[in-house]
N, C-alpha and C. Protein backbone atom coordinates (compact mmCIF):
# COMPACT_ATOMS: atom_id res chain seq x y z
N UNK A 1 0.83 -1.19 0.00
CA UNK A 1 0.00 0.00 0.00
C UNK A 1 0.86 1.25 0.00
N UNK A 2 2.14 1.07 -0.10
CA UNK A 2 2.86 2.18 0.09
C UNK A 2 3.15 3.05 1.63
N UNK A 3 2.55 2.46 2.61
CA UNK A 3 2.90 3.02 3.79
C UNK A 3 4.12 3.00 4.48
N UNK A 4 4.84 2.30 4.07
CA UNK A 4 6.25 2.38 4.51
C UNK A 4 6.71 3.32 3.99
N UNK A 5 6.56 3.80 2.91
CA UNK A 5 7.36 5.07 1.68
C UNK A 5 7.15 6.25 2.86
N UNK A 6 6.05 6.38 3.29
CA UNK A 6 5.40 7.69 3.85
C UNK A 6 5.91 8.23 5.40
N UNK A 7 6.76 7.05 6.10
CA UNK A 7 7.28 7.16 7.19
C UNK A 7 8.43 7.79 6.83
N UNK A 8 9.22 8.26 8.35
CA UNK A 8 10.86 8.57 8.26
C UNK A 8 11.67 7.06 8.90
N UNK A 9 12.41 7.75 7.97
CA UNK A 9 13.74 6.05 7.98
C UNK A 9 14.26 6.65 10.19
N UNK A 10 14.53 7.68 10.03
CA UNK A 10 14.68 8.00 11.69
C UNK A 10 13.49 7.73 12.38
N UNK A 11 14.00 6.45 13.46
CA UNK A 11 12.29 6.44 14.36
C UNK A 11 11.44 5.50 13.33
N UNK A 12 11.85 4.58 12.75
CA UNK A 12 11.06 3.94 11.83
C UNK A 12 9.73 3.28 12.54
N UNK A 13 10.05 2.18 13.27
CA UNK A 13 9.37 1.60 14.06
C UNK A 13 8.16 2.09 14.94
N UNK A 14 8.87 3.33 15.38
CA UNK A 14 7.62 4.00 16.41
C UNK A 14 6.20 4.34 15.65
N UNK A 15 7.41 5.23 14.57
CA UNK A 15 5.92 5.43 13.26
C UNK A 15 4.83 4.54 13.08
N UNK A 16 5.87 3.24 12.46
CA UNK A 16 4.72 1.84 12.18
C UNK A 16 4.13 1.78 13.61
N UNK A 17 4.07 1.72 14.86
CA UNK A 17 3.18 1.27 15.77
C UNK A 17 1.98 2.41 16.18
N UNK A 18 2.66 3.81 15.98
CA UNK A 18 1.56 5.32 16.04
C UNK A 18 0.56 4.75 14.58
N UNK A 19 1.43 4.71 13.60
CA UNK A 19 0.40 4.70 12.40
C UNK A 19 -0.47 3.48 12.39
N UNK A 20 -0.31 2.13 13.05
CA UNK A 20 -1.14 1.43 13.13
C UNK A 20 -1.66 1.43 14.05
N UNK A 21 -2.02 1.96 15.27
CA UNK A 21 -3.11 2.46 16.38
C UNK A 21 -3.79 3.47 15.76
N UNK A 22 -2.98 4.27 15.14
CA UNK A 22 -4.29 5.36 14.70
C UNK A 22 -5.05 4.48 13.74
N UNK A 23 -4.64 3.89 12.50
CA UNK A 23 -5.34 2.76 11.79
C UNK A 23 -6.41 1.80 12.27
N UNK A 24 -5.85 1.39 13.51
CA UNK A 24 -6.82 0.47 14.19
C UNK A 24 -7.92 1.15 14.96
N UNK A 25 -7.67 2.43 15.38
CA UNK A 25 -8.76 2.89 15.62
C UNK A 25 -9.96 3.44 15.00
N UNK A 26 -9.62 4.18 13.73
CA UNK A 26 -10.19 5.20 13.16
C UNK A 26 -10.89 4.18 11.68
N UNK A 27 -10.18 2.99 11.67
CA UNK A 27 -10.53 2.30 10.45
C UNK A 27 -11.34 0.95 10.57
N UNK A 28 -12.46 1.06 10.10
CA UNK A 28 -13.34 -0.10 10.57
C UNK A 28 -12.80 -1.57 10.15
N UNK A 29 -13.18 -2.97 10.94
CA UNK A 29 -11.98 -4.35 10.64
C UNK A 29 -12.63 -4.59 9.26
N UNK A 30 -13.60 -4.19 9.08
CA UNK A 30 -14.42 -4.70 7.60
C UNK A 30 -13.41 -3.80 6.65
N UNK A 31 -13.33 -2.59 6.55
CA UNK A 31 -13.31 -2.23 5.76
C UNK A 31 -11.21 -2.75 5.09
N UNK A 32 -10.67 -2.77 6.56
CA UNK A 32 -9.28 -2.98 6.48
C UNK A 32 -9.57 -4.79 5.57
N UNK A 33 -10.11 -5.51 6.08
CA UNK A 33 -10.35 -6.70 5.05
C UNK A 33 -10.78 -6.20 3.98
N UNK A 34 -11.42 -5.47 3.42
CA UNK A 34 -12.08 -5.62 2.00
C UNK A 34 -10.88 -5.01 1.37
N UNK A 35 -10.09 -3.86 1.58
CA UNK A 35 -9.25 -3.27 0.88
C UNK A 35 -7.81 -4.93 0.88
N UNK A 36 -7.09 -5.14 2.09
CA UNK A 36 -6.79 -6.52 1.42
C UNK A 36 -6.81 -7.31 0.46
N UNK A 37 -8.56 -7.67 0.41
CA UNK A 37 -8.51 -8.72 -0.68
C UNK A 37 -8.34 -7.70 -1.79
N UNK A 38 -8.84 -7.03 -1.69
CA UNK A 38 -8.88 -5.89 -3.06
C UNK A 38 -7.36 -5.82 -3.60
N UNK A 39 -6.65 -5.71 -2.87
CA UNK A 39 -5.11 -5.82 -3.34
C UNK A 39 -4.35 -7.10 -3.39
N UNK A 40 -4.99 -8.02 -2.95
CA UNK A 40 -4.60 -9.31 -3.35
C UNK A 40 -5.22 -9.79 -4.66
N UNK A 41 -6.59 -9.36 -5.18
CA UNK A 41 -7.25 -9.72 -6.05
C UNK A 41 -6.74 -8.85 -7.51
N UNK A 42 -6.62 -7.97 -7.29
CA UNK A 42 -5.96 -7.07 -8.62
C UNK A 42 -5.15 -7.47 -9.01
N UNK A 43 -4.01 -8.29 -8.72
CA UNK A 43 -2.61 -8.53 -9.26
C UNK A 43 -3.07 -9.42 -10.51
N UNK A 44 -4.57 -9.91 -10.44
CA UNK A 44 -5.14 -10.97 -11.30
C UNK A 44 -6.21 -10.89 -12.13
N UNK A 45 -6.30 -9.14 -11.77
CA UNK A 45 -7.46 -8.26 -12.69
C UNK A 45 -6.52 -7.17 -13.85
N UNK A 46 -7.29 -6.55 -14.77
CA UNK A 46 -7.22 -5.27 -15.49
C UNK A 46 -7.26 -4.23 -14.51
N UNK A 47 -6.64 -3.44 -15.12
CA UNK A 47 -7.27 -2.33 -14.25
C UNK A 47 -8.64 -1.08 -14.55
N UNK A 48 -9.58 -1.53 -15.07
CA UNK A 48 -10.73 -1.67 -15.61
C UNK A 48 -11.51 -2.42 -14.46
N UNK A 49 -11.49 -3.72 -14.12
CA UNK A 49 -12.24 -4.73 -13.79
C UNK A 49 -11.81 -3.83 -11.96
N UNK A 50 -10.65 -4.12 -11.63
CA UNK A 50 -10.32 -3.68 -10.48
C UNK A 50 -10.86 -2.15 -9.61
N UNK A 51 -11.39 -1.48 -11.12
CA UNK A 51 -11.96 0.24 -10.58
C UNK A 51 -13.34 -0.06 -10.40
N UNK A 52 -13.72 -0.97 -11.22
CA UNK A 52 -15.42 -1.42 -11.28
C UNK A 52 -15.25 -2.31 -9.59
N UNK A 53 -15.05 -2.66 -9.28
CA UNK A 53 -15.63 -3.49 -7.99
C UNK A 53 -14.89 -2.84 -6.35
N UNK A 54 -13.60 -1.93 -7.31
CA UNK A 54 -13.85 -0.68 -5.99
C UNK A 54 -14.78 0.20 -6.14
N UNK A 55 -15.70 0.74 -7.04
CA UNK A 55 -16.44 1.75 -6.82
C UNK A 55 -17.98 1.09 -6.25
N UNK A 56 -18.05 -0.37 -6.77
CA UNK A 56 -18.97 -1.13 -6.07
C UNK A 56 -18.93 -0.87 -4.21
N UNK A 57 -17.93 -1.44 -3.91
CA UNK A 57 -16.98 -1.26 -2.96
C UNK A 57 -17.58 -0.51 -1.85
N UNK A 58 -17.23 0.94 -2.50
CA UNK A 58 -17.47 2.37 -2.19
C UNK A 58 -18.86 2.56 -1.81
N UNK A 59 -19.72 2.29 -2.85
CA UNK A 59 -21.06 2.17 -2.77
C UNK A 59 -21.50 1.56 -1.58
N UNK A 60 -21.09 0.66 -1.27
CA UNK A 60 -21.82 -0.49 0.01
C UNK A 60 -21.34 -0.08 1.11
N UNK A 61 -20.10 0.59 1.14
CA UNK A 61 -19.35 1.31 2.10
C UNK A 61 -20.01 2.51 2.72
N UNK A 62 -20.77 3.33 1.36
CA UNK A 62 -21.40 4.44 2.12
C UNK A 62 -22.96 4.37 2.29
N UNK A 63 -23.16 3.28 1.79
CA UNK A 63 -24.79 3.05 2.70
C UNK A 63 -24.64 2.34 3.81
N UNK A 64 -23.59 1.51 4.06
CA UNK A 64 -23.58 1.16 5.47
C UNK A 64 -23.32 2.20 6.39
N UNK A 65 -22.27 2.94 6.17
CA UNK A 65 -22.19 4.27 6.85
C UNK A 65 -23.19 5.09 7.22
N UNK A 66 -24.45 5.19 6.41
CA UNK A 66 -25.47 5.83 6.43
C UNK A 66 -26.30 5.42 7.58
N UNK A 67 -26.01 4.18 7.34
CA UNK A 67 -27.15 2.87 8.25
C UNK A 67 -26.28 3.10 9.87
N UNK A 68 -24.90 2.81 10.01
CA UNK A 68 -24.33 2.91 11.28
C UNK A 68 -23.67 3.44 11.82
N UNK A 69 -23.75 4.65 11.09
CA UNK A 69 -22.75 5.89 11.97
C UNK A 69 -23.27 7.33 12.04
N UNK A 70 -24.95 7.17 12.23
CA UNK A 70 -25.71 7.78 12.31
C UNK A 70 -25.60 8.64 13.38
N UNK A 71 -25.11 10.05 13.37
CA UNK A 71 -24.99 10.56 15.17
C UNK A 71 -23.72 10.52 15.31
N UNK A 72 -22.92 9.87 15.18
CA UNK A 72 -21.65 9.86 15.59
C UNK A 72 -20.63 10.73 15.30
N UNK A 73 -20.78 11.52 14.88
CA UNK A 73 -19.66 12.82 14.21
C UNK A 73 -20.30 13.82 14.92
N UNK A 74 -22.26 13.99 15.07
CA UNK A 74 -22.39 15.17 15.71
C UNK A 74 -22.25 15.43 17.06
N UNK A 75 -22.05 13.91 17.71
CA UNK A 75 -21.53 14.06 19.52
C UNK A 75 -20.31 13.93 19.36
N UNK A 76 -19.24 13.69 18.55
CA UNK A 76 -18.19 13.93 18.70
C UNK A 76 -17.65 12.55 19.07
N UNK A 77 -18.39 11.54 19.02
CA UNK A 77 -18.36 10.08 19.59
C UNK A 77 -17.27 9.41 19.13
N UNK A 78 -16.62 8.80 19.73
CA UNK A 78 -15.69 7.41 18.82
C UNK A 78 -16.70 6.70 18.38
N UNK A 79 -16.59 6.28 16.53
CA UNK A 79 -17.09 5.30 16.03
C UNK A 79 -16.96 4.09 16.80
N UNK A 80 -17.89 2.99 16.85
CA UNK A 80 -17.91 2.12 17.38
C UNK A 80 -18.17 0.85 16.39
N UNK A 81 -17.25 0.24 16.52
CA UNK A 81 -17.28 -0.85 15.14
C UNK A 81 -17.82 -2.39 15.90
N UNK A 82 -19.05 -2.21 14.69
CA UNK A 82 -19.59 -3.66 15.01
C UNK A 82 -19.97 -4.63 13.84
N UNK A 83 -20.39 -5.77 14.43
CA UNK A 83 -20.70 -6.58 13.34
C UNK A 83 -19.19 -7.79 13.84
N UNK A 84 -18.96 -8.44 12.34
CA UNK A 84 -18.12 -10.02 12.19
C UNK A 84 -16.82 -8.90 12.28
N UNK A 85 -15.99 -9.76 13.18
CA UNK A 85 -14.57 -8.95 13.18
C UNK A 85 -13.83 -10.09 12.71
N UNK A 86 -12.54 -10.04 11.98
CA UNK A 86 -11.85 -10.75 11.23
C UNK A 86 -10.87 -11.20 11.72
């Protein structure tokens, strides 16, 4: 995904453990699986086929959002992630 590029080579490590707590918090487990397969699955798609089933993707992403994170930005709330965790 390129996240290593984006760190400093000084302090490498700390980065990777700040940047994956903030990750783990702020990023739902569904969505961190779907992008996965999504990048495991492309190496074996067009990149045509691969934009079509991320924008699918996207789509299902923001009606669920609609459906469960209703309120939550206007109290200022931590999202609360539910459902099948992976």
């Amino acid at each position: 995904m390129g996240l290593a590029n984006l760190l400093p080579a000084e302090g490498f490590l700390d980065a990777v453990l700040q940047r994956s707590q903030e990750m783990a918090a702020s990023t739902s487990p569904r969505s961190v699986r779907i992008m996965k397969r999504q990048l495991r699955e492309a190496r074996y798609q067009t990149l045509g086929q691969a934009t079509r089933i991320a924008d699918r993707e996207i789509a299902a992403a923001r009606h669920r959002r609609l459906q469960g994170g209703r309120g939550a930005l206007p109290r200022k709330a931590p999202t609360r992630f539910k459902g099948k965790q992976a």
